[in-house]
N, C-alpha and C. Protein backbone atom coordinates (compact mmCIF):
# COMPACT_ATOMS: atom_id res chain seq x y z
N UNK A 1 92.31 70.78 60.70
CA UNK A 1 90.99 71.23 61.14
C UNK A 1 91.03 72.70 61.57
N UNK A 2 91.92 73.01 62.23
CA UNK A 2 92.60 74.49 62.56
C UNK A 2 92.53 75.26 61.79
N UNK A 3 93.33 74.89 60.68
CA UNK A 3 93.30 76.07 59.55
C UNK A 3 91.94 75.66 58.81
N UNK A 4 91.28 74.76 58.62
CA UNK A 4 90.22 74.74 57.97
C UNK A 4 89.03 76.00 58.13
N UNK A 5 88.86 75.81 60.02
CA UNK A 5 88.57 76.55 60.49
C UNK A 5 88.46 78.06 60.57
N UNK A 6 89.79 78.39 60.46
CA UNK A 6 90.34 79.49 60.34
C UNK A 6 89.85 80.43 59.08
N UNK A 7 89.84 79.19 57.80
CA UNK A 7 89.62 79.67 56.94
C UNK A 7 88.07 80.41 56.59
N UNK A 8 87.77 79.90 57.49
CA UNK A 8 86.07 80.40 57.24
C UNK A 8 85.86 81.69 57.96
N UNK A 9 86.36 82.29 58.83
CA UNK A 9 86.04 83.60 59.37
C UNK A 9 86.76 84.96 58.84
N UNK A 10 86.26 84.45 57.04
CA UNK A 10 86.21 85.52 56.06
C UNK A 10 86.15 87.30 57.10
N UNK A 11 86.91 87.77 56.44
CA UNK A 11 86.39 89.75 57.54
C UNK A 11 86.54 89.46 58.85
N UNK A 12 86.31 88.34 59.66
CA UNK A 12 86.05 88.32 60.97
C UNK A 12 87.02 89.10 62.11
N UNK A 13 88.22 88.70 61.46
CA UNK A 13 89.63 88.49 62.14
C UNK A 13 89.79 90.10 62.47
N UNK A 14 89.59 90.58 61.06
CA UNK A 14 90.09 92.10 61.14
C UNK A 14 88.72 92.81 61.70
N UNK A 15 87.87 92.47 61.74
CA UNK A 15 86.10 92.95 62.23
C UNK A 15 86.44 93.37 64.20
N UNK A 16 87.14 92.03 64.10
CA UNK A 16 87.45 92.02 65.75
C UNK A 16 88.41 93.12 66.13
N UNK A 17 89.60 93.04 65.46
CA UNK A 17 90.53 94.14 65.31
C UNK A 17 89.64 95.82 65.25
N UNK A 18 89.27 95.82 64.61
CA UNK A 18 88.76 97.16 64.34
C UNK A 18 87.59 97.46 65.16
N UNK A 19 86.95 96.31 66.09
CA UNK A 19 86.41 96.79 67.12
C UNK A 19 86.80 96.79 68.41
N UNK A 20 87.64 96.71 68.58
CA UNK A 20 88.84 96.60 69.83
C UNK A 20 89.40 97.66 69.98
N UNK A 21 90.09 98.13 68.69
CA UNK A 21 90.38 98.87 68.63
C UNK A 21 89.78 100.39 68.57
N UNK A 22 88.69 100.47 68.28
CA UNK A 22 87.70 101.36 68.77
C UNK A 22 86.92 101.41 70.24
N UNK A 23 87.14 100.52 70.93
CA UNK A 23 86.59 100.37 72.33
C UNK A 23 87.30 101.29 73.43
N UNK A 24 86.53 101.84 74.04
CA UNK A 24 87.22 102.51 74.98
C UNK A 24 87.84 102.01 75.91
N UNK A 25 88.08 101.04 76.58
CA UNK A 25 89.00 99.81 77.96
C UNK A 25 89.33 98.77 76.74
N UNK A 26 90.53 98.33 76.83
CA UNK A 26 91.23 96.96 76.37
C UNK A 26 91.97 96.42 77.12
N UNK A 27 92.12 95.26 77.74
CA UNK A 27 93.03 94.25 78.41
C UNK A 27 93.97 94.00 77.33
N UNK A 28 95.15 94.01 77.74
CA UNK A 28 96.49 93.37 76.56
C UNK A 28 97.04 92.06 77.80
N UNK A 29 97.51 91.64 77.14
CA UNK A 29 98.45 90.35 77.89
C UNK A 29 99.21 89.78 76.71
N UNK A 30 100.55 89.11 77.56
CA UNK A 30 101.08 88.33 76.35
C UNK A 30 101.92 87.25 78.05
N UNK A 31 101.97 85.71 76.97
CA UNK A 31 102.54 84.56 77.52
C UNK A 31 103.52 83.77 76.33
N UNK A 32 104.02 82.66 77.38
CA UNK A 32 104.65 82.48 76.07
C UNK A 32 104.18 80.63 76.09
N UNK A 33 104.82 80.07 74.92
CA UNK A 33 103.66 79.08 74.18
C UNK A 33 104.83 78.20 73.51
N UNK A 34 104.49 77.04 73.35
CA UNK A 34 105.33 75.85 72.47
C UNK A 34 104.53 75.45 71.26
N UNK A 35 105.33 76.03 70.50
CA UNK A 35 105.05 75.56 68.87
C UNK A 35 105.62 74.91 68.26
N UNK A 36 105.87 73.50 67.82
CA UNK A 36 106.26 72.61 67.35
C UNK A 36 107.77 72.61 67.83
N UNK A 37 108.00 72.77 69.34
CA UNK A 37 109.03 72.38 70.18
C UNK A 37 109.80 73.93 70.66
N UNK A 38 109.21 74.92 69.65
CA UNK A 38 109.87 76.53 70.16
C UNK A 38 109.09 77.69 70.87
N UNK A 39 109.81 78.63 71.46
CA UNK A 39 109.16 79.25 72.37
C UNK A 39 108.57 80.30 71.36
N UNK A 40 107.22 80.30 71.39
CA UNK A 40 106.36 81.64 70.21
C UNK A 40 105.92 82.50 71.89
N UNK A 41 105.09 83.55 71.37
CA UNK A 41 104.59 84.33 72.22
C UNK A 41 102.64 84.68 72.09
N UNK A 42 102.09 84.45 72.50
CA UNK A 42 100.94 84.52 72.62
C UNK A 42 100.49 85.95 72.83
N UNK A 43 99.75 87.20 71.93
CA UNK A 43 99.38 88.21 72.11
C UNK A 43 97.71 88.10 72.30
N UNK A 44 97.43 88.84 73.57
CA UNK A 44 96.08 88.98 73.75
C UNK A 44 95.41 90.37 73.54
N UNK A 45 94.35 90.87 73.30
CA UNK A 45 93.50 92.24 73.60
C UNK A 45 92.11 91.43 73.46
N UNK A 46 91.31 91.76 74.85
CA UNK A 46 90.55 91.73 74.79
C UNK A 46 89.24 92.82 75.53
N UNK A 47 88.04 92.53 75.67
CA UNK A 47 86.89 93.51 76.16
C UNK A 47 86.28 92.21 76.64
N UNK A 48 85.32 92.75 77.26
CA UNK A 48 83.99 92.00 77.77
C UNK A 48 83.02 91.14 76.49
N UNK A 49 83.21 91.72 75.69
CA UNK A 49 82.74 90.87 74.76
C UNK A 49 83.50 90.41 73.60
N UNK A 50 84.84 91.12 73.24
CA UNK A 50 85.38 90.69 71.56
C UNK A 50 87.10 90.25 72.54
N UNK A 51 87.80 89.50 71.86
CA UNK A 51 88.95 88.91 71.86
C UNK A 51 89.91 88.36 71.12
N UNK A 52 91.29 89.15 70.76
CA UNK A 52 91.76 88.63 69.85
C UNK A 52 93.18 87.89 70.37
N UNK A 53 93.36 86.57 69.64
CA UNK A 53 94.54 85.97 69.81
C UNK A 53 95.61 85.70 68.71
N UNK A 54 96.59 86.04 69.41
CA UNK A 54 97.76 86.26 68.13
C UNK A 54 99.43 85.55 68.74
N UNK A 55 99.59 84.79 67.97
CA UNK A 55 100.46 84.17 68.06
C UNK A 55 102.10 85.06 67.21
N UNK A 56 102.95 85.18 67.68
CA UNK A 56 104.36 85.81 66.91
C UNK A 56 105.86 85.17 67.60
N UNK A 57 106.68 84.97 66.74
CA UNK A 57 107.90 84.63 67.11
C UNK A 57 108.69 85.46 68.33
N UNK A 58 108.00 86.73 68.24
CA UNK A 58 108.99 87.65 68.98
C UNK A 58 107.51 88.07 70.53
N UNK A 59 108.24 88.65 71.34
CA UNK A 59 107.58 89.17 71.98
C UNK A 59 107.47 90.84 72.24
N UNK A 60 108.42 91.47 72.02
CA UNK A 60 107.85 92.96 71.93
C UNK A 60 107.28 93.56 71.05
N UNK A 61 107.29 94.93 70.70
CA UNK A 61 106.23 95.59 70.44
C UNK A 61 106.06 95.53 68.61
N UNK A 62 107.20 95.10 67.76
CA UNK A 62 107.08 94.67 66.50
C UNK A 62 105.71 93.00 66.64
N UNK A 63 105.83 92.66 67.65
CA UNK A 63 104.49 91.50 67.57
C UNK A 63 102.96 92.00 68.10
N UNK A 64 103.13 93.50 68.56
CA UNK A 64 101.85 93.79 69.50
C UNK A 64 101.46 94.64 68.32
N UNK A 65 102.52 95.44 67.22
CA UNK A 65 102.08 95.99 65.89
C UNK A 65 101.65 95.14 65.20
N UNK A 66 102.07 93.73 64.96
CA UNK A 66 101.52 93.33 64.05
C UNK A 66 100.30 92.27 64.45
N UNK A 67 99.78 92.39 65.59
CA UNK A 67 98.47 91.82 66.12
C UNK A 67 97.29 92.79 65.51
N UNK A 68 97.72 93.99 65.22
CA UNK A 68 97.12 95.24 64.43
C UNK A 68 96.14 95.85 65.51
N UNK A 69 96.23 95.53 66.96
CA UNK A 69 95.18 96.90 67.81
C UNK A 69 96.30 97.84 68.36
N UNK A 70 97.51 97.61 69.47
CA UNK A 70 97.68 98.29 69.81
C UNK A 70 98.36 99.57 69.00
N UNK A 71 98.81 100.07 67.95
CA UNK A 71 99.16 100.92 67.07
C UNK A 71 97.71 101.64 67.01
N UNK A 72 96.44 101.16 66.99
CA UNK A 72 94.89 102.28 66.44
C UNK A 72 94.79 102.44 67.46
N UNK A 73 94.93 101.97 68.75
CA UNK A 73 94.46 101.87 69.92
C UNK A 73 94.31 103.23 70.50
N UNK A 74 93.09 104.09 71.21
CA UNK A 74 93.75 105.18 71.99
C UNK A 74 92.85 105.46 72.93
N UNK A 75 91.96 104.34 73.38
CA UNK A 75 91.34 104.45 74.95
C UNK A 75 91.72 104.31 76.48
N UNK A 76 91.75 103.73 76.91
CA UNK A 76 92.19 102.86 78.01
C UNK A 76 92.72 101.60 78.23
N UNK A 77 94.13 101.49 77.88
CA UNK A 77 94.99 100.37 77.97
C UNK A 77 95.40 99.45 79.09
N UNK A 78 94.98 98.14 79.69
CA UNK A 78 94.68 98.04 80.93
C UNK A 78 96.13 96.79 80.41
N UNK A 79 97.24 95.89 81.44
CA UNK A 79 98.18 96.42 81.13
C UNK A 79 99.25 95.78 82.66
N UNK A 80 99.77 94.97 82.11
CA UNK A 80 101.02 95.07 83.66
C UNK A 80 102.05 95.18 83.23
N UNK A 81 102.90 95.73 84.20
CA UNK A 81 103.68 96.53 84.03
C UNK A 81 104.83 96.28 83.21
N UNK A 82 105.15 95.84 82.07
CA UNK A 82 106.08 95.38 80.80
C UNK A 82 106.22 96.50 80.41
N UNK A 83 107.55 96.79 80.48
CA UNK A 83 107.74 98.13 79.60
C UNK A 83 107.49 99.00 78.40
N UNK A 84 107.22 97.40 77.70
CA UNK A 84 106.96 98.13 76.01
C UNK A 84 105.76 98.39 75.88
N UNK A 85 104.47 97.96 76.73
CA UNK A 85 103.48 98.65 76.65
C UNK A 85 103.23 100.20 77.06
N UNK A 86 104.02 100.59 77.42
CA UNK A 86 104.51 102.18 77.43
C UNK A 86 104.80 102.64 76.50
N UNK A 87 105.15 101.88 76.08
CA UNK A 87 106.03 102.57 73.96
C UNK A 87 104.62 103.39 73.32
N UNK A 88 103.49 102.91 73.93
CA UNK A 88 102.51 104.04 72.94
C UNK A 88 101.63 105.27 73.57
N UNK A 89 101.94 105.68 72.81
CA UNK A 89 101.96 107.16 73.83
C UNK A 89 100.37 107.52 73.62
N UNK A 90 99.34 106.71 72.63
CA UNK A 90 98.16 107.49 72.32
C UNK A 90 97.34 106.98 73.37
N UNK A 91 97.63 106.11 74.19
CA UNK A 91 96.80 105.36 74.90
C UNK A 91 96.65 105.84 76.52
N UNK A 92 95.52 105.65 77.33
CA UNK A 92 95.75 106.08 78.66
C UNK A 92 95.95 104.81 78.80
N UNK A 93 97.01 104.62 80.22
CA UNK A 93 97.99 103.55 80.99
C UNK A 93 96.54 103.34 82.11
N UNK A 94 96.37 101.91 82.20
CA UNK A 94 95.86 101.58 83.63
C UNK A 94 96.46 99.74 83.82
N UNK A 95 97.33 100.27 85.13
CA UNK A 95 98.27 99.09 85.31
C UNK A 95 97.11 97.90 86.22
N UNK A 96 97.15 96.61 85.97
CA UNK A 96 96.46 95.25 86.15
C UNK A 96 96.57 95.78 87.08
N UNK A 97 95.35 95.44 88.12
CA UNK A 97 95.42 95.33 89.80
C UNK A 97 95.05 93.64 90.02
N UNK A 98 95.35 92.78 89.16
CA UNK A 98 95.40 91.34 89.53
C UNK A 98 96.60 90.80 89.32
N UNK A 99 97.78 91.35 88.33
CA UNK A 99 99.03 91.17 88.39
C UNK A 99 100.13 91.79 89.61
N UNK A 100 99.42 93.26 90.23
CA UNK A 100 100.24 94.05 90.89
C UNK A 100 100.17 92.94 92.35
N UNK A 101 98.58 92.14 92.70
CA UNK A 101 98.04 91.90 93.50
C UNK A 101 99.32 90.73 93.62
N UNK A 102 99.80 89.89 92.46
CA UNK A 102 100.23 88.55 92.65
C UNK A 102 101.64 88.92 92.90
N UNK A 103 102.40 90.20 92.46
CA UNK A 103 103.62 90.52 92.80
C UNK A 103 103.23 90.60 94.36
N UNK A 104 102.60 91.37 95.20
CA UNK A 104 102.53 91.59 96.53
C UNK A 104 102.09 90.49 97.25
N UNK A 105 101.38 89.33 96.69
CA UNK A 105 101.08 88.27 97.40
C UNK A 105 102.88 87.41 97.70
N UNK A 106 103.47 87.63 96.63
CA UNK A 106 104.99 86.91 96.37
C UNK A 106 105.76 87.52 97.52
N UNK A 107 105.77 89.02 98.22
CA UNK A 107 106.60 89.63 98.75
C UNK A 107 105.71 89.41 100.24
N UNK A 108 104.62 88.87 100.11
CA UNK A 108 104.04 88.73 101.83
C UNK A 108 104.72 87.23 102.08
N UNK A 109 104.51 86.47 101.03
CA UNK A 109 104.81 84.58 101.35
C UNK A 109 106.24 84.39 102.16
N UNK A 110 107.42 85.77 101.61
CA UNK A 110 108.36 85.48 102.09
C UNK A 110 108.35 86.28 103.59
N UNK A 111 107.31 86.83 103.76
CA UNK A 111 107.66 87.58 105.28
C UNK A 111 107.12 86.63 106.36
N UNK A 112 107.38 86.87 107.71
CA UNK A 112 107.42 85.96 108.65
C UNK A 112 105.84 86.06 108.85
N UNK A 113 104.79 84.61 109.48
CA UNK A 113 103.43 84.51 109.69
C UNK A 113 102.79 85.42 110.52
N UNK A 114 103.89 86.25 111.64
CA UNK A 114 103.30 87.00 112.87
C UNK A 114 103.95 88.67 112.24
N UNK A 115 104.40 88.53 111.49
CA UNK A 115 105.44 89.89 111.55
C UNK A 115 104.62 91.20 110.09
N UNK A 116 104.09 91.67 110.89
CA UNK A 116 103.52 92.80 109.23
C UNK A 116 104.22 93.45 108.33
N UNK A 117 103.80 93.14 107.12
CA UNK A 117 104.12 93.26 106.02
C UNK A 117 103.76 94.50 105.38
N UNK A 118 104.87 95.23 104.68
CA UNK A 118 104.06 96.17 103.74
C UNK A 118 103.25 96.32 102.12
N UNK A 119 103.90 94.76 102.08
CA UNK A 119 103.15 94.63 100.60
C UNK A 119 101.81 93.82 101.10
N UNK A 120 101.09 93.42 102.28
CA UNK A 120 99.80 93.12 102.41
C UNK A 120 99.38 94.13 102.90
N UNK A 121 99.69 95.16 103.50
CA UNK A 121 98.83 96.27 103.74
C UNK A 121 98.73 97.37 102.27
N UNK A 122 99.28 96.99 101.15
CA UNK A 122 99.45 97.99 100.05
C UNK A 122 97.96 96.62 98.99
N UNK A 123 97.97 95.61 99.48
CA UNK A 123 97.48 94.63 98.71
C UNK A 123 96.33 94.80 99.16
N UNK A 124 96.05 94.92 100.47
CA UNK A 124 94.16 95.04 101.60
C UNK A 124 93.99 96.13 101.26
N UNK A 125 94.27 97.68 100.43
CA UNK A 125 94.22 98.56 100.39
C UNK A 125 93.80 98.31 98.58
N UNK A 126 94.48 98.16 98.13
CA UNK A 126 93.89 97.95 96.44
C UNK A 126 92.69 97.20 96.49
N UNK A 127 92.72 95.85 97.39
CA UNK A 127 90.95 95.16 96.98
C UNK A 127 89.93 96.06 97.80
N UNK A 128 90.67 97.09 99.05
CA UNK A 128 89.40 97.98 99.17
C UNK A 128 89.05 98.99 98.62
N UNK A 129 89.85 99.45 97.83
CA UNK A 129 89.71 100.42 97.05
C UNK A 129 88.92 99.89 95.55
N UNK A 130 89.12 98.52 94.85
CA UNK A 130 88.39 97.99 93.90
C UNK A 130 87.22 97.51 94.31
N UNK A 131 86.69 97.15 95.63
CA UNK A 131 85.53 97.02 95.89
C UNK A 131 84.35 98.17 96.26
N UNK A 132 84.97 99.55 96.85
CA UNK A 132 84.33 100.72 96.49
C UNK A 132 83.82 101.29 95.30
N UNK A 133 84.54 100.73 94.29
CA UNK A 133 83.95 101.02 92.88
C UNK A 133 83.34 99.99 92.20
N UNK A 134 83.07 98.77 92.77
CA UNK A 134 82.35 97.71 92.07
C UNK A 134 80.92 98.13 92.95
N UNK A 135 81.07 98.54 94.39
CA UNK A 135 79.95 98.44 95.44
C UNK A 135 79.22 99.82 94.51
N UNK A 136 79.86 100.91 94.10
CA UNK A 136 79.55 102.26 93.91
C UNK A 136 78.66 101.95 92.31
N UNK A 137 78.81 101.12 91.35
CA UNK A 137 78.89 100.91 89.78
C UNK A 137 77.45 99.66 89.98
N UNK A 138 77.54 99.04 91.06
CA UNK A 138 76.13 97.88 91.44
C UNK A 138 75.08 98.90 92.01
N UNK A 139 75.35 99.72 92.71
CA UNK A 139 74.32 100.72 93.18
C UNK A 139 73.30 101.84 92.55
N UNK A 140 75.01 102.30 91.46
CA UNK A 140 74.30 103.47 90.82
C UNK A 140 74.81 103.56 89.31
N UNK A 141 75.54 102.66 89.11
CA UNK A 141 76.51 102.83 87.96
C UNK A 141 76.97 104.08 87.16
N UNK A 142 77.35 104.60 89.03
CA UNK A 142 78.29 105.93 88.41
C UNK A 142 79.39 105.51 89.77
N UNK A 143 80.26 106.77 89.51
CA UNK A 143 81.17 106.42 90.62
C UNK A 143 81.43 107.39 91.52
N UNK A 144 80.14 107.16 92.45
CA UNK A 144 79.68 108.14 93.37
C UNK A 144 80.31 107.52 94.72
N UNK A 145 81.20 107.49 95.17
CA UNK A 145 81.96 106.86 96.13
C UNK A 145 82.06 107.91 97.21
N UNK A 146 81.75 107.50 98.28
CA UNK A 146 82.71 108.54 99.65
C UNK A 146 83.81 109.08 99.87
N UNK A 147 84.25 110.45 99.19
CA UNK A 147 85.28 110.39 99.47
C UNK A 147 86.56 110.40 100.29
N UNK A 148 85.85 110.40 101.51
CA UNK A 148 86.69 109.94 102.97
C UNK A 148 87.03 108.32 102.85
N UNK A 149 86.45 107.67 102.56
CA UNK A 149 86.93 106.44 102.32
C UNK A 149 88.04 106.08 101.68
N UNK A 150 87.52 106.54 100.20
CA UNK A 150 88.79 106.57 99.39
C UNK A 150 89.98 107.11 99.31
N UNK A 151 90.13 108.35 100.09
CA UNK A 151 91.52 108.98 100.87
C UNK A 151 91.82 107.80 101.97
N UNK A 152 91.49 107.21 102.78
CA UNK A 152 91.73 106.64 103.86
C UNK A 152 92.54 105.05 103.06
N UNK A 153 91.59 104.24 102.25
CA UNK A 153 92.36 103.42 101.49
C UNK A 153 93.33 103.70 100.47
N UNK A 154 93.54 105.22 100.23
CA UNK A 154 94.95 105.98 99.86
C UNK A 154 95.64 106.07 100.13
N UNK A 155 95.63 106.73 101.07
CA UNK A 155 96.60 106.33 102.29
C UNK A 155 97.12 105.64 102.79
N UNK A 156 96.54 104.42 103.01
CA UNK A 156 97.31 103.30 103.52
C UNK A 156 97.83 102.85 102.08
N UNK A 157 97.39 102.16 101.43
CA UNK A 157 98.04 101.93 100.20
C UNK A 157 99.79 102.80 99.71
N UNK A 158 99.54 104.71 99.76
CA UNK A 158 101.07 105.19 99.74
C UNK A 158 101.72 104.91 101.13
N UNK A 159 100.82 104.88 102.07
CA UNK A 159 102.05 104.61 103.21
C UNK A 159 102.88 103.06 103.03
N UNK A 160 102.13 102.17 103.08
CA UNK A 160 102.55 100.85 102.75
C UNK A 160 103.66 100.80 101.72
N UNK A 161 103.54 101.50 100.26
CA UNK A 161 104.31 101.35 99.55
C UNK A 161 105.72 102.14 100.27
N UNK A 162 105.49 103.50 100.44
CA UNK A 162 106.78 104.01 101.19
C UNK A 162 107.38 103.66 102.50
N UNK A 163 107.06 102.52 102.96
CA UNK A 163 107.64 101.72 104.11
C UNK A 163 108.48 100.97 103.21
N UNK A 164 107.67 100.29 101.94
CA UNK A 164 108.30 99.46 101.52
C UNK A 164 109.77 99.81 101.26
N UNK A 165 109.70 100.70 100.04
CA UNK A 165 110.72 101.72 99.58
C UNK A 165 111.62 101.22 100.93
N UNK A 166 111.18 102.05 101.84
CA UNK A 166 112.10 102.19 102.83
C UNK A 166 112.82 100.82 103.57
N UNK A 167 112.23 99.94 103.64
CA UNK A 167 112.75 98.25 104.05
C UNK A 167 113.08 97.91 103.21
N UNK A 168 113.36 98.28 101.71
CA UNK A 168 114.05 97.30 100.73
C UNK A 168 115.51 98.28 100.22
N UNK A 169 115.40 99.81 100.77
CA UNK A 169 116.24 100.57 100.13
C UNK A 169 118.14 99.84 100.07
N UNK A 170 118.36 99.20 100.62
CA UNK A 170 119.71 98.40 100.94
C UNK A 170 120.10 97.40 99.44
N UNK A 171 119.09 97.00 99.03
CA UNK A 171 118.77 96.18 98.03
C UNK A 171 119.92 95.21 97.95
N UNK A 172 120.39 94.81 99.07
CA UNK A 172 121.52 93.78 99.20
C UNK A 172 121.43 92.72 98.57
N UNK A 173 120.10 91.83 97.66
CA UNK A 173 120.12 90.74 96.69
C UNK A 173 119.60 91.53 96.07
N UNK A 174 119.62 90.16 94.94
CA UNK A 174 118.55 90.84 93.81
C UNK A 174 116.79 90.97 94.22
N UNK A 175 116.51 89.47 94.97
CA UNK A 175 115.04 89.55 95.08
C UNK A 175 114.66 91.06 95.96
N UNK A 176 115.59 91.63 96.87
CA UNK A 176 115.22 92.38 97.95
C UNK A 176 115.45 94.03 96.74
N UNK A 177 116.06 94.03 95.78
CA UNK A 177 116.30 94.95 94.60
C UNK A 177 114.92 95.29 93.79
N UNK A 178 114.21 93.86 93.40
CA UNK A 178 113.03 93.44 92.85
C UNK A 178 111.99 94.10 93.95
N UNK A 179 111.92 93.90 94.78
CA UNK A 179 110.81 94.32 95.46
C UNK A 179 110.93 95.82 95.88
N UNK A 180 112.17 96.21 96.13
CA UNK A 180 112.49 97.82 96.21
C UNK A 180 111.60 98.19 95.22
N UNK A 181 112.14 97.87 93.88
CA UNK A 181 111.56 98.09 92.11
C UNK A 181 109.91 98.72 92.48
N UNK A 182 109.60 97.15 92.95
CA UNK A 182 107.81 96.81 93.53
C UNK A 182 107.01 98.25 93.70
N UNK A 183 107.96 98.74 94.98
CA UNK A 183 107.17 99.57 95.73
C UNK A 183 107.46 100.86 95.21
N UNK A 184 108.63 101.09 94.78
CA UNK A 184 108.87 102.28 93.62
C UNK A 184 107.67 102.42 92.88
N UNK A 185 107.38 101.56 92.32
CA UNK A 185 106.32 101.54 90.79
C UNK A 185 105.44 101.45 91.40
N UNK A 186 104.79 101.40 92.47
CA UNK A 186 103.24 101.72 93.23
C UNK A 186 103.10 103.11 93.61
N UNK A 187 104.36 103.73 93.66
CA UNK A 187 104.45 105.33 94.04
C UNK A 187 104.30 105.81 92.61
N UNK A 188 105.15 105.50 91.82
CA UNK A 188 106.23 106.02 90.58
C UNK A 188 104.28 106.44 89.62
N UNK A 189 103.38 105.33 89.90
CA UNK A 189 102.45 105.07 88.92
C UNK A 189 100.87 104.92 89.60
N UNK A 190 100.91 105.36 90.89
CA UNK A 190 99.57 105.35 91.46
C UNK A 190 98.65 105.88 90.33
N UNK A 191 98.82 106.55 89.91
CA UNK A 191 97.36 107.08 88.91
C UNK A 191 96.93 106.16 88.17
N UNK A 192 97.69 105.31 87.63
CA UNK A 192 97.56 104.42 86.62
C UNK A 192 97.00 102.80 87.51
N UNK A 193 97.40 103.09 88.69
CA UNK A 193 97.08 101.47 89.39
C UNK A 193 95.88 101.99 89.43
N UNK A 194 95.27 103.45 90.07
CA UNK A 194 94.46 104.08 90.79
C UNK A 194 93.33 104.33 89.96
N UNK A 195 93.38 103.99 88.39
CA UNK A 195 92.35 104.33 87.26
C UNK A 195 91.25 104.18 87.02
N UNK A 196 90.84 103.13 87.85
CA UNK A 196 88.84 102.88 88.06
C UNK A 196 88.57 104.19 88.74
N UNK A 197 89.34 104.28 89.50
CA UNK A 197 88.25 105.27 90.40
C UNK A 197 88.12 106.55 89.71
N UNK A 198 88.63 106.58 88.46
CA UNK A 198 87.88 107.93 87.81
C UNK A 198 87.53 107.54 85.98
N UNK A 199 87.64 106.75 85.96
CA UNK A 199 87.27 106.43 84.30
C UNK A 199 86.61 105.00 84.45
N UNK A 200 85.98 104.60 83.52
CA UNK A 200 85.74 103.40 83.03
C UNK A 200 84.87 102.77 81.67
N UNK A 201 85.02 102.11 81.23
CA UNK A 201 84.79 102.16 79.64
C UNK A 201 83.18 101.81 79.96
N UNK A 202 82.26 101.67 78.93
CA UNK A 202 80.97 101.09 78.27
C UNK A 202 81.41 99.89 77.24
N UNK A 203 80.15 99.22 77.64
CA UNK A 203 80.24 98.18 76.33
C UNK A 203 80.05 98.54 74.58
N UNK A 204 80.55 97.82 73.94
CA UNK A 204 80.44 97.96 72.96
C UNK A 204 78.79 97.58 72.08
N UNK A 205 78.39 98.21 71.19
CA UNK A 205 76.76 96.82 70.99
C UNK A 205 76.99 97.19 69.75
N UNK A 206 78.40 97.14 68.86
CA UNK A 206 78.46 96.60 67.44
C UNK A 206 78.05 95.32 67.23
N UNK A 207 77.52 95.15 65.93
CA UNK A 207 76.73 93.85 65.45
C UNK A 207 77.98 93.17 64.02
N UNK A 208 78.33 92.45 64.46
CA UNK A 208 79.86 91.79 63.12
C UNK A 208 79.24 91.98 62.21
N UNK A 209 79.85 91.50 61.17
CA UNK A 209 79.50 91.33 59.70
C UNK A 209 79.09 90.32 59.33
N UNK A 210 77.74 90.38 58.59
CA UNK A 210 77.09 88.59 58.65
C UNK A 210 76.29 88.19 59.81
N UNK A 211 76.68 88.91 60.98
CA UNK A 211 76.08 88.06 62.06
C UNK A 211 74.50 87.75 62.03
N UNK A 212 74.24 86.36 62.51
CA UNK A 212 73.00 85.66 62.42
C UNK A 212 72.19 86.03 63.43
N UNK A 213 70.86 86.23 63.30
CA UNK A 213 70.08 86.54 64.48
C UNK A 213 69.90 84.74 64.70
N UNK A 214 69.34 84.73 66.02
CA UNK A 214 68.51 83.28 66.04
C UNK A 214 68.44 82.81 67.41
């Protein structure tokens, strides 16, 4: 029924491709998946309105070429932090703030209930900083924000991370190595965590091929 299916979305496949790939913001993700008992890899790009899913044996960037967006790709690549999505250089980097969020939720669970943390004060600092630009984009849909505010949730956000740095620098395990890593790459890449607050894409209002009014 699958492939039956499949078979009918004549142009479609590549229609989606080639409008994705023209979009200015794309979400990428990849997971991994059981296919008749083996581990495949699941490639995603999607927008607010188009989505493509791609299944490949491998998981780096020979499977994200042959999903066929990220190679045309050269808007805004949204993105956690996997290395090989760096491999393309045409694209602007904007790292997930819902993946960065679940690494820092992982590094608060292990700290004590009374004792403050620097990955929840780097974490209360990203959702206030993403809610200034959702509050700013509902108001005026530009991104006319205060900018005393947004220095102030800057701030705490680099201070937090460079505490971190600094409480994990010993890196005596691995997990306490991992989270050093953490707070490195919140310094190493603020612009890229930091990317709403100065860009953000439009929708697309291409019409597919064939498509039915009704």
């Amino acid at each position: 029924m699958t492939t039956r299916a499949a078979g009918g979305l004549d142009g479609f496949l590549e229609w989606v491709r080639t409008s994705l790939a023209a979009a200015e913001v794309v979400n990428f993700d990849e997971t991994g998946l059981r296919v008749e008992g083996k581990l495949r890899w699941v490639h995603s790009a999607s927008t607010g309105k188009y989505s493509l899913i791609f299944v490949h044996d491998r998981r780096g960037t020979k499977s994200m070429d042959a999903a066929g967006v990220p190679p045309e790709f050269t808007g805004i690549a949204v993105h956690d932090a996997w290395a090989p999505y760096d491999t393309y250089q045409a694209v602007t980097h904007a790292l997930c703030g819902a993946h960065v969020l679940r690494e820092l939720q992982a590094v608060t669970d292990l700290a004590d209930a009374d004792q403050w943390c620097w990955a929840t004060q780097a974490g209360d600092a990203l959702r206030e900083l993403n809610q200034l630009v959702n509050d700013a984009l509902a108001a005026s849909n530009t991104l006319d924000i205060d900018p005393a505010a947004v220095a102030d949730a800057v701030d705490r956000y680099r201070s937090a991370a460079l505490l971190g740095v600094q409480a994990t620098r010993p890196r005596v395990s691995k997990l306490m190595g991992k989270h050093n890593a953490l707070a490195r790459r919140l310094l190493d890449r603020q612009g890229d965590y930091l990317r709403s607050l100065s860009t953000r894409g439009s929708r697309s209002t291409t019409t597919p091929p064939n498509a039915r009014s009704g």
